[in-house]
N, C-alpha and C. Protein backbone atom coordinates (compact mmCIF):
# COMPACT_ATOMS: atom_id res chain seq x y z
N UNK A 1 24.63 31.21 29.72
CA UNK A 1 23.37 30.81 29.12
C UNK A 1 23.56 29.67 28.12
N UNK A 2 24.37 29.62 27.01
CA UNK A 2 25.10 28.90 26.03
C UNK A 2 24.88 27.23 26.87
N UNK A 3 25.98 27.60 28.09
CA UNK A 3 26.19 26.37 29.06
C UNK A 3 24.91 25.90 29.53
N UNK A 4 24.53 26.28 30.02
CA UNK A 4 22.67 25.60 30.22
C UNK A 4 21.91 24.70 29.65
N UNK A 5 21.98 25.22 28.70
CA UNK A 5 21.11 25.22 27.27
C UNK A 5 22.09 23.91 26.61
N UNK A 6 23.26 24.20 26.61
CA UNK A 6 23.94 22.61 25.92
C UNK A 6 23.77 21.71 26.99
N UNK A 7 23.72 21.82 28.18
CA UNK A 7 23.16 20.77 29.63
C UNK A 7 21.84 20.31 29.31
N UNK A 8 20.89 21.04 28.91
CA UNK A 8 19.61 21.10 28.80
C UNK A 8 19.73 19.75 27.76
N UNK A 9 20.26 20.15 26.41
CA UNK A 9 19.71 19.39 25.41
C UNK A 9 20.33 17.90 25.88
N UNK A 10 21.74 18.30 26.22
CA UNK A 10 22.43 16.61 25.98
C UNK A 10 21.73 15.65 27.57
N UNK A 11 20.84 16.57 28.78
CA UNK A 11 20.30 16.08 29.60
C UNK A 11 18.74 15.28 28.40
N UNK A 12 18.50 15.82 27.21
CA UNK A 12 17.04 15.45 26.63
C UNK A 12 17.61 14.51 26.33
N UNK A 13 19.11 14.56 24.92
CA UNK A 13 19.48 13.05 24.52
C UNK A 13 19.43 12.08 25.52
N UNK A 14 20.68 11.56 26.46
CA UNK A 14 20.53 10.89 27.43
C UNK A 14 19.54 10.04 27.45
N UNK A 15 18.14 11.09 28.35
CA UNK A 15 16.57 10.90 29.01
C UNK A 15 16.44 10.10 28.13
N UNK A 16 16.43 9.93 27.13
CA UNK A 16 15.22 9.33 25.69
C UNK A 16 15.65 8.26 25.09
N UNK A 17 16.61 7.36 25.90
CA UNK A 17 16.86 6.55 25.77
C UNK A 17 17.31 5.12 26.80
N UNK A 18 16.87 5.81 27.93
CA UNK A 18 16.51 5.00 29.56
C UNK A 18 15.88 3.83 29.42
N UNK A 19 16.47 3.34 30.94
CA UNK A 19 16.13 2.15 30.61
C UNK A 19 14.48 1.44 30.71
N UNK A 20 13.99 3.12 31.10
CA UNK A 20 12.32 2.93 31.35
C UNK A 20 11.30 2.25 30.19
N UNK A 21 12.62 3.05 29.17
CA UNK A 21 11.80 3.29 27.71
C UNK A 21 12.30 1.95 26.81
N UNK A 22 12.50 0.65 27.44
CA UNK A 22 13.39 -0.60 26.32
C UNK A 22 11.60 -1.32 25.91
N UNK A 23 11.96 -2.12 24.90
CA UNK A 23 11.01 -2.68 24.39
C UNK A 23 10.03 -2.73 25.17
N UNK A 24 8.27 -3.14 25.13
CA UNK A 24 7.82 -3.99 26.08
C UNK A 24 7.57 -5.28 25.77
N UNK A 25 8.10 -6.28 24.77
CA UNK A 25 7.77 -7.35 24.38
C UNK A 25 8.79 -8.34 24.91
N UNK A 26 8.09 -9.17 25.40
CA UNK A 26 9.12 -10.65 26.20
C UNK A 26 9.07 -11.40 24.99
N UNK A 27 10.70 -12.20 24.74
CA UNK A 27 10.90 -12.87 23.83
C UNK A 27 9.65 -14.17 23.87
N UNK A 28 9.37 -14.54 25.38
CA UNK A 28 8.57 -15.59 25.70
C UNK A 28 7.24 -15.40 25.48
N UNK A 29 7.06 -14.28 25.17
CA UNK A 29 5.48 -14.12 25.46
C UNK A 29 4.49 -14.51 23.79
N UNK A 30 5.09 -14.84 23.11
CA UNK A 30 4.61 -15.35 21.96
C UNK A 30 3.83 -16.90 21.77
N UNK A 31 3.07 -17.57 20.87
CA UNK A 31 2.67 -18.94 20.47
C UNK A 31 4.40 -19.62 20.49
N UNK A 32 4.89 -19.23 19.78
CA UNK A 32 6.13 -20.48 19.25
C UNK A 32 7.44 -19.49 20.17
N UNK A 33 7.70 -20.38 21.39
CA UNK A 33 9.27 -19.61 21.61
C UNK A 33 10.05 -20.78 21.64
N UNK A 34 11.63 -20.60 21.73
CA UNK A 34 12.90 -21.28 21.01
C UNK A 34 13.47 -20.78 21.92
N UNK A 35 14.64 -21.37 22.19
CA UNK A 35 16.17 -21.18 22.98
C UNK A 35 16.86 -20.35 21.76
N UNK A 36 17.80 -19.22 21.98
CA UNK A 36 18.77 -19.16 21.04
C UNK A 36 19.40 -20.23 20.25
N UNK A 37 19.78 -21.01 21.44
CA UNK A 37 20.69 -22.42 19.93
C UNK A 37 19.83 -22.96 19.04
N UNK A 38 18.50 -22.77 19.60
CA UNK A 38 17.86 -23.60 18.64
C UNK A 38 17.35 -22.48 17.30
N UNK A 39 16.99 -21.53 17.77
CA UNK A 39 16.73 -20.49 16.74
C UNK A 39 18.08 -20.28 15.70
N UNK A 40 19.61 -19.98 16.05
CA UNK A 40 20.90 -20.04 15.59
C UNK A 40 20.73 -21.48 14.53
N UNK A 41 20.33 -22.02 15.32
CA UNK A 41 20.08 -23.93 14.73
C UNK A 41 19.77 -23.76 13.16
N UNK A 42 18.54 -23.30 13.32
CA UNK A 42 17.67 -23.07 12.17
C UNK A 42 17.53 -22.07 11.33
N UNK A 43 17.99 -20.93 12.11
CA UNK A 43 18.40 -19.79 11.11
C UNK A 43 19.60 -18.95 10.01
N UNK A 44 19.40 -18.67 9.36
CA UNK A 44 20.81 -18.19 8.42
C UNK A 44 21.65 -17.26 9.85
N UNK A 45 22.92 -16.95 9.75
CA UNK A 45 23.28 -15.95 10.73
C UNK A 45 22.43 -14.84 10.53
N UNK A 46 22.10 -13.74 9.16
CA UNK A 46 21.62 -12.59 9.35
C UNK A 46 19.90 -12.66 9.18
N UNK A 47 19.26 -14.01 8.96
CA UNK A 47 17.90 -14.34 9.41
C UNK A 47 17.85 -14.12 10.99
N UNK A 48 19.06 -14.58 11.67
CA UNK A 48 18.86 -14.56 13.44
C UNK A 48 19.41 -12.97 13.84
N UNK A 49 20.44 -12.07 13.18
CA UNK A 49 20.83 -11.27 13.40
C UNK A 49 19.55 -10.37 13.36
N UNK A 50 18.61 -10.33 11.74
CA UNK A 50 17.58 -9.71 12.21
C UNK A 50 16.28 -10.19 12.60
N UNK A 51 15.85 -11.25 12.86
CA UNK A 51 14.53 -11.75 13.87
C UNK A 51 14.98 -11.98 14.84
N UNK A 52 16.12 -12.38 15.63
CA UNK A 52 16.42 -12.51 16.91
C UNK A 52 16.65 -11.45 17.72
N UNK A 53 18.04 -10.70 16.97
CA UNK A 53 18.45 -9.55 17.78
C UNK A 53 17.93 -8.13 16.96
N UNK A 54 17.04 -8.07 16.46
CA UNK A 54 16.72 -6.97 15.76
C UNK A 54 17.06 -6.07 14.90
N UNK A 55 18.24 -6.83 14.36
CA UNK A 55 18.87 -6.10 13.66
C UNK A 55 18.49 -5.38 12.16
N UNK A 56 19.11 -4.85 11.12
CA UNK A 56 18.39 -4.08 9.90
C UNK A 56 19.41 -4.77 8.70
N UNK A 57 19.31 -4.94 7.81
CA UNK A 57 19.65 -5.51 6.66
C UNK A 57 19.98 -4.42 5.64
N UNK A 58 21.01 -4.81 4.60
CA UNK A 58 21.20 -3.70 4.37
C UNK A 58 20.51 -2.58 3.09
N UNK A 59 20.14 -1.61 3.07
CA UNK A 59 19.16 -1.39 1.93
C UNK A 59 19.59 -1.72 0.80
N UNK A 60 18.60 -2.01 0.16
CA UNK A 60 18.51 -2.87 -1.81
C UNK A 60 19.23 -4.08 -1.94
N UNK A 61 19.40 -5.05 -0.52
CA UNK A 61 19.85 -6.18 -0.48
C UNK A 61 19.42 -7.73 -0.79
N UNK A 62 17.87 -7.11 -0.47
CA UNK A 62 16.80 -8.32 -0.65
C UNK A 62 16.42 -7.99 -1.78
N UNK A 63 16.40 -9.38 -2.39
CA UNK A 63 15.78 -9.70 -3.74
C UNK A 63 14.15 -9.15 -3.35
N UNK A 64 13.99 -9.62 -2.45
CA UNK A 64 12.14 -9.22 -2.24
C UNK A 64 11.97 -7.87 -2.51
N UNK A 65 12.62 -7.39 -1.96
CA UNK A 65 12.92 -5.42 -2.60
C UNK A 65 12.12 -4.85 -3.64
N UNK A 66 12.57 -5.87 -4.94
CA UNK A 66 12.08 -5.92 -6.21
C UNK A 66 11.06 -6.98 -6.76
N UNK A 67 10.88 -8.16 -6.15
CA UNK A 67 10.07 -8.78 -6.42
C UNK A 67 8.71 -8.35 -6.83
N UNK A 68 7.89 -8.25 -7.35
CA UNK A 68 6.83 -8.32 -7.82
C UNK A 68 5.40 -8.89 -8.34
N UNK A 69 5.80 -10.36 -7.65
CA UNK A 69 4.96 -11.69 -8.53
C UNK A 69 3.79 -11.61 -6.99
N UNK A 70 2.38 -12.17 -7.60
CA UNK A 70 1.60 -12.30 -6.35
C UNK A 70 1.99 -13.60 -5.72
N UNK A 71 1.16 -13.15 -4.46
CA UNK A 71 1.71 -14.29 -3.48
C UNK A 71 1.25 -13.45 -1.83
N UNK A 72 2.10 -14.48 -0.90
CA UNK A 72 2.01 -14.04 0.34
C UNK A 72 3.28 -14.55 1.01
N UNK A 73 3.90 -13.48 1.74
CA UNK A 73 5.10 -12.80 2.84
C UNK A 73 4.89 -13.72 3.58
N UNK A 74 5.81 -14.50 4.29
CA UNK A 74 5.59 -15.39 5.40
C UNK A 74 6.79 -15.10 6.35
N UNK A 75 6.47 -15.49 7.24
CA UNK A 75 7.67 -15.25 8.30
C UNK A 75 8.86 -16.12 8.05
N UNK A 76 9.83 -15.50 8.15
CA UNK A 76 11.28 -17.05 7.37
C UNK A 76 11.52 -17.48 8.83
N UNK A 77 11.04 -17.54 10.00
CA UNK A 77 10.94 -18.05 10.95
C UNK A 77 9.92 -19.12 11.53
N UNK A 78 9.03 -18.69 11.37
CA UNK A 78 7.91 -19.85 11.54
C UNK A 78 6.75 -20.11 10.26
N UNK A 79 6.55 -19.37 9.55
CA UNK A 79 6.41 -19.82 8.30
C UNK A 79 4.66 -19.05 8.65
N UNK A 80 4.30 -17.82 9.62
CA UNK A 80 3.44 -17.40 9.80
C UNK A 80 3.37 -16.22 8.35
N UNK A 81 1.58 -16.21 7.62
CA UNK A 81 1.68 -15.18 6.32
C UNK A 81 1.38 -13.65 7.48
N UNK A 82 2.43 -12.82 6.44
CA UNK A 82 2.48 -11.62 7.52
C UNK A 82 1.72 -10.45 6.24
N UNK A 83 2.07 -10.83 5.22
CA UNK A 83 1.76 -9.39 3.61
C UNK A 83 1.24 -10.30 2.46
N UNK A 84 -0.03 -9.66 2.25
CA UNK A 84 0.26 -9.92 0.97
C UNK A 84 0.42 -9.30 -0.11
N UNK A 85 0.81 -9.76 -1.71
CA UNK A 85 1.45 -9.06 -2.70
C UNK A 85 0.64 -8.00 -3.08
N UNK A 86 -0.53 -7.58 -3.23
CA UNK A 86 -1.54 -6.76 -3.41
C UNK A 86 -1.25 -5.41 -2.36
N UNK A 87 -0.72 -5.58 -1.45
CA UNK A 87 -0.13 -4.62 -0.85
C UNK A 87 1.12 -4.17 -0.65
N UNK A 88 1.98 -4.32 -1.12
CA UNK A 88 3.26 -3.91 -1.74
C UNK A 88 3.29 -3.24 -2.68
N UNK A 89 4.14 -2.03 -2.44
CA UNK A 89 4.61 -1.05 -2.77
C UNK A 89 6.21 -0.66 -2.92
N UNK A 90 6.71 -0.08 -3.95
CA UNK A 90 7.84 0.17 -4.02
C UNK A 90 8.07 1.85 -3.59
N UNK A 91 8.50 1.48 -2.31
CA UNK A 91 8.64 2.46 -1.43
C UNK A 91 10.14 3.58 -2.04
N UNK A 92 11.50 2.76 -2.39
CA UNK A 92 12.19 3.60 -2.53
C UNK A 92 13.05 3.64 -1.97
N UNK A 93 12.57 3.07 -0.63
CA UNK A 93 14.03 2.89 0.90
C UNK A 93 14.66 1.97 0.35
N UNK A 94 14.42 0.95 -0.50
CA UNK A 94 15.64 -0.32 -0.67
C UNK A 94 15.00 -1.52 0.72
N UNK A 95 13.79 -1.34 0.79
CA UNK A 95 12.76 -2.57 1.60
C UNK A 95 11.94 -2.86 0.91
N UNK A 96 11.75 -3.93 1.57
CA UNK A 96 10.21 -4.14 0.86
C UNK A 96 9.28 -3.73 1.69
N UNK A 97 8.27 -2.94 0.98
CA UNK A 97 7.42 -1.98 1.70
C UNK A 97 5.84 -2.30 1.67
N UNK A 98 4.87 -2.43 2.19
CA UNK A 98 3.48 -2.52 2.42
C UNK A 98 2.76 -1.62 3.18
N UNK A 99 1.57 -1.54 2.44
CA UNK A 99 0.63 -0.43 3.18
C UNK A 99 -0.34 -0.98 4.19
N UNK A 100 -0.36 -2.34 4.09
CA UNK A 100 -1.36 -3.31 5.60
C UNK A 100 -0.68 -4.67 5.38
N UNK A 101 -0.84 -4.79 6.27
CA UNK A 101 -0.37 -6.38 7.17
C UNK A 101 -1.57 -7.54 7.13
N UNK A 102 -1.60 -8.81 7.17
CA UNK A 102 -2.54 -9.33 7.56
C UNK A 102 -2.78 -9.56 8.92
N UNK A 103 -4.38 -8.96 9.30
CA UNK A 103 -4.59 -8.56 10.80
C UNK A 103 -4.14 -9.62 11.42
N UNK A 104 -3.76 -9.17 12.90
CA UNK A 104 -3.85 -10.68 13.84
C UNK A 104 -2.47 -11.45 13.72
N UNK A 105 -1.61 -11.52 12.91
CA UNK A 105 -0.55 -12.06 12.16
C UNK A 105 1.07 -11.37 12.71
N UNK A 106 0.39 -10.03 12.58
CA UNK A 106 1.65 -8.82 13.10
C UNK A 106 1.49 -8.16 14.55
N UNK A 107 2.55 -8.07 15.36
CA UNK A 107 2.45 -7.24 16.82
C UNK A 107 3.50 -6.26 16.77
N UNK A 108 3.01 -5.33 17.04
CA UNK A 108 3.32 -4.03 16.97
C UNK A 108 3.65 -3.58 18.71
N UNK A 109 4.84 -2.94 18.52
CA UNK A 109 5.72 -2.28 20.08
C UNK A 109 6.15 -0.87 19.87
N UNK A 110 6.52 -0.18 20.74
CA UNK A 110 7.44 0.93 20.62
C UNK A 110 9.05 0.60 20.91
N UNK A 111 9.67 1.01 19.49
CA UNK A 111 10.85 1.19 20.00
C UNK A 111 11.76 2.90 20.25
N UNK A 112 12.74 2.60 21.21
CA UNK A 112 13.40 4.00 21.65
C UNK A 112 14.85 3.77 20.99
N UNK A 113 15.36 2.97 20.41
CA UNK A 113 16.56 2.21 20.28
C UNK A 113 17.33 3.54 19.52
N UNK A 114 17.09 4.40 19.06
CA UNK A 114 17.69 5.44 18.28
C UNK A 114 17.19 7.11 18.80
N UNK A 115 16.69 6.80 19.83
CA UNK A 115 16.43 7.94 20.78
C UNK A 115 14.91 8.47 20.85
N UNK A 116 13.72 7.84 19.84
CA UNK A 116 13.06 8.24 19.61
C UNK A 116 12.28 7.02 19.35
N UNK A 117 10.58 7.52 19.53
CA UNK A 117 9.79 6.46 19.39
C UNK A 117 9.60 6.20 17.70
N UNK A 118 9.61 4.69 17.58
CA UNK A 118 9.17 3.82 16.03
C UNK A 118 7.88 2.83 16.70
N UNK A 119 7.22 2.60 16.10
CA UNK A 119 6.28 1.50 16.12
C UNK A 119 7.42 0.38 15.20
N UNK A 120 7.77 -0.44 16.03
CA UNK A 120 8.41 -1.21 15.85
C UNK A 120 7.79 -2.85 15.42
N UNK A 121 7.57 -3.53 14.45
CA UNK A 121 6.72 -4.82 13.53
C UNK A 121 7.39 -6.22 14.07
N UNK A 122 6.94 -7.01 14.90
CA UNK A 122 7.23 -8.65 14.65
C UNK A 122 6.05 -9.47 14.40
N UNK A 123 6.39 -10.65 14.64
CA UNK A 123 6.00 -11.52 14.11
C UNK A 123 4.87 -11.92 15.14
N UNK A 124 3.53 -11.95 15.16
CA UNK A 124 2.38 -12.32 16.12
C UNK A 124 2.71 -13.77 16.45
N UNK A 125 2.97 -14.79 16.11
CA UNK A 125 3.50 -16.25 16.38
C UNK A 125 5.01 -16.58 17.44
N UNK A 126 6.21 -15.63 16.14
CA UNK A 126 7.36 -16.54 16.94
C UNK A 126 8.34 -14.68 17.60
N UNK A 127 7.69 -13.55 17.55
CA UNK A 127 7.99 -12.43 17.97
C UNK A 127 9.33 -12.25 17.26
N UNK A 128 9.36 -12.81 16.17
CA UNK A 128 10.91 -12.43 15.17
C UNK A 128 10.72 -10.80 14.69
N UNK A 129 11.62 -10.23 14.60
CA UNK A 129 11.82 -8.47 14.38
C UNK A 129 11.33 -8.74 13.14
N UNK A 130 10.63 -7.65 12.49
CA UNK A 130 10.31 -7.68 11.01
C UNK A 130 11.08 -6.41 10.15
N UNK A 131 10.62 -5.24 11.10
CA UNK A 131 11.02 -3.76 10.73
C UNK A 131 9.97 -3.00 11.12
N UNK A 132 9.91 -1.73 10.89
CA UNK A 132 9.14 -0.64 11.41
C UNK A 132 8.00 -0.02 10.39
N UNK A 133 6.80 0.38 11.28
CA UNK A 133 6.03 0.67 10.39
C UNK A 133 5.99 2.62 10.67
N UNK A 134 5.71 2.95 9.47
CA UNK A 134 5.76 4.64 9.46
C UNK A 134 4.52 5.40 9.04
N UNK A 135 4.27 6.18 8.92
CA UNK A 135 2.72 7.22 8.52
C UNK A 135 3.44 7.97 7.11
N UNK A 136 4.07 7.35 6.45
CA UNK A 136 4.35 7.80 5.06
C UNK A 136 4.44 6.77 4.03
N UNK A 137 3.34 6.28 3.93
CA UNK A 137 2.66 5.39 2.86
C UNK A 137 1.77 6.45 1.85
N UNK A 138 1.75 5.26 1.05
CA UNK A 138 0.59 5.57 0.02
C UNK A 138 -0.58 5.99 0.80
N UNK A 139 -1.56 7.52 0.34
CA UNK A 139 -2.17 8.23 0.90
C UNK A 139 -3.47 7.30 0.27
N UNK A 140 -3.52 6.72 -0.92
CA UNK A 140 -4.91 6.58 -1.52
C UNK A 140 -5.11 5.35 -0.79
N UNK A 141 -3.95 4.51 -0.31
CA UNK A 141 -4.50 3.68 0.72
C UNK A 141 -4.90 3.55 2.35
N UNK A 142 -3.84 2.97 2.87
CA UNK A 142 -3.70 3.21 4.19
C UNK A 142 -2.83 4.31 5.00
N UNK A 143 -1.92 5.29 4.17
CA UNK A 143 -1.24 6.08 4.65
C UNK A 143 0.22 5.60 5.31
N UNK A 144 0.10 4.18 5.55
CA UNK A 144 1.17 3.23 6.59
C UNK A 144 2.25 3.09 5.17
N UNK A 145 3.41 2.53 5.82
CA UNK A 145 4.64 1.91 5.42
C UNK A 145 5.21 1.17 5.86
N UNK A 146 4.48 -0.10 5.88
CA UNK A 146 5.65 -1.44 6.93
C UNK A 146 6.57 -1.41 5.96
N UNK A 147 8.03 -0.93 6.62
CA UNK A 147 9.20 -1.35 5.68
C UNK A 147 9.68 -2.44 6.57
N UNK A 148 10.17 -3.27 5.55
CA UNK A 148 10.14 -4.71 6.25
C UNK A 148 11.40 -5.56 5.84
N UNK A 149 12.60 -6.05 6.63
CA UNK A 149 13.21 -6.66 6.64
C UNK A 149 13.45 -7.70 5.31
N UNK A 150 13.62 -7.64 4.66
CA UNK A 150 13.65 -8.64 3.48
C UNK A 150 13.88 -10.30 4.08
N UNK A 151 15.49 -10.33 4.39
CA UNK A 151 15.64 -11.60 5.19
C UNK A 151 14.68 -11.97 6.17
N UNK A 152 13.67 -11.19 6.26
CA UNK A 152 12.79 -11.65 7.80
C UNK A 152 11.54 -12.69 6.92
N UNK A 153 11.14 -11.93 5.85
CA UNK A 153 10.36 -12.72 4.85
C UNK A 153 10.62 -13.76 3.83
N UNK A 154 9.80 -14.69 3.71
CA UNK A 154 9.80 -15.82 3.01
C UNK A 154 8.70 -15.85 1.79
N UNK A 155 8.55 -15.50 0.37
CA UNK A 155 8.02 -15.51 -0.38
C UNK A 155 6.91 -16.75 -0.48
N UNK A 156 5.62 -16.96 -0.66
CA UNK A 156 5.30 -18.34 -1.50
C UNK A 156 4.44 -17.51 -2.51
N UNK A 157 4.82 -18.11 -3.72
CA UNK A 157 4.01 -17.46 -4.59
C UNK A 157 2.59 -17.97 -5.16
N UNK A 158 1.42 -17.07 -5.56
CA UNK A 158 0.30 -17.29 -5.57
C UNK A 158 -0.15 -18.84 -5.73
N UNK A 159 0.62 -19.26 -6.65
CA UNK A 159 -0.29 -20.72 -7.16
C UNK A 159 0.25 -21.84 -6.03
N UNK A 160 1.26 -21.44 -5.23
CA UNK A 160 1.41 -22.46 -3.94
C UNK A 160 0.94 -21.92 -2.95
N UNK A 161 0.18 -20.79 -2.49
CA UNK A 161 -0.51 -20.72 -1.32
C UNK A 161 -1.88 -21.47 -0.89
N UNK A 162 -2.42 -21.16 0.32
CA UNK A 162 -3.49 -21.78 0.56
C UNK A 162 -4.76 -20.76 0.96
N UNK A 163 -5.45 -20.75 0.91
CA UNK A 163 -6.48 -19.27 1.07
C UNK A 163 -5.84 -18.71 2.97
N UNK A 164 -5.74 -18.02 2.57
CA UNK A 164 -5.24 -17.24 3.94
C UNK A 164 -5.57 -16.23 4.46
């Protein structure tokens, strides 16, 4: 019975991570797409490590983490506004965290990459990885938590933006 039952589960791990279940977003299917060299071109290595290949940064690394000044989040890729400062929150993970996005701006996927579904955050313009959004936010707001890549964002602060 023991034997079954450990077949059973490590048959669930496996399953839940097939190749049925990989992103559904084409790098191409965005406004602004790039060749790798050219993205590598223009990007820091761990700007491309995490908007290119999706990678995670490491927690309490980004200055944005702590930042605090108003303003608006831009993509450090195409320079699309993704947050603004009015919605930031100090979440605690060592991200910088927000309870809404600016609509239209952000595209949202499922990822399986760790065996299990995330609503997974890029960039509505150039489809750069941002980070994942969660249902353990601030309750008095939206309930959400985009924790968000630090290196993926580009600060401009209030008195240099443009109404957005």
């Amino acid at each position: 019975m023991k034997k079954i039952l450990l077949f059973a589960l490590a048959a669930i791990l496996f399953n839940c991570n097939g190749s049925a279940q990989k992103k559904e977003t084409k790098k191409d299917s965005f406004p602004i797409t790039k060749t790798d060299a050219e993205w590598k071109a223009e990007l820091t290595k761990m700007e491309y490590y995490v908007l290119r290949e999706a990678g995670t940064e490491r927690a309490f690394s980004s200055p944005l983490n702590k930042n605090y000044e108003k303003g608006v989040y831009h993509c450090a890729a195409c320079d699309t506004p993704l947050f603004k400062s009015e919605h930031k929150f100090d979440s605690g993970t060592g991200w910088p965290s927000f309870d809404k996005e600016i609509e239209g701006n952000v595209a949202f996927t499922t990822d399986y990459e760790i065996g299990y579904a995330r609503t997974e955050e890029h960039c509505a313009t150039c489809g750069g990885h941002l980070g994942h959004v969660f249902n353990d936010g601030p309750k008095a707001t939206t309930g959400k938590r985009h924790c968000i890549n630090g290196v993926a964002l580009k600060f401009v602060p209030e008195n240099n933006t443009k109404d957005e």
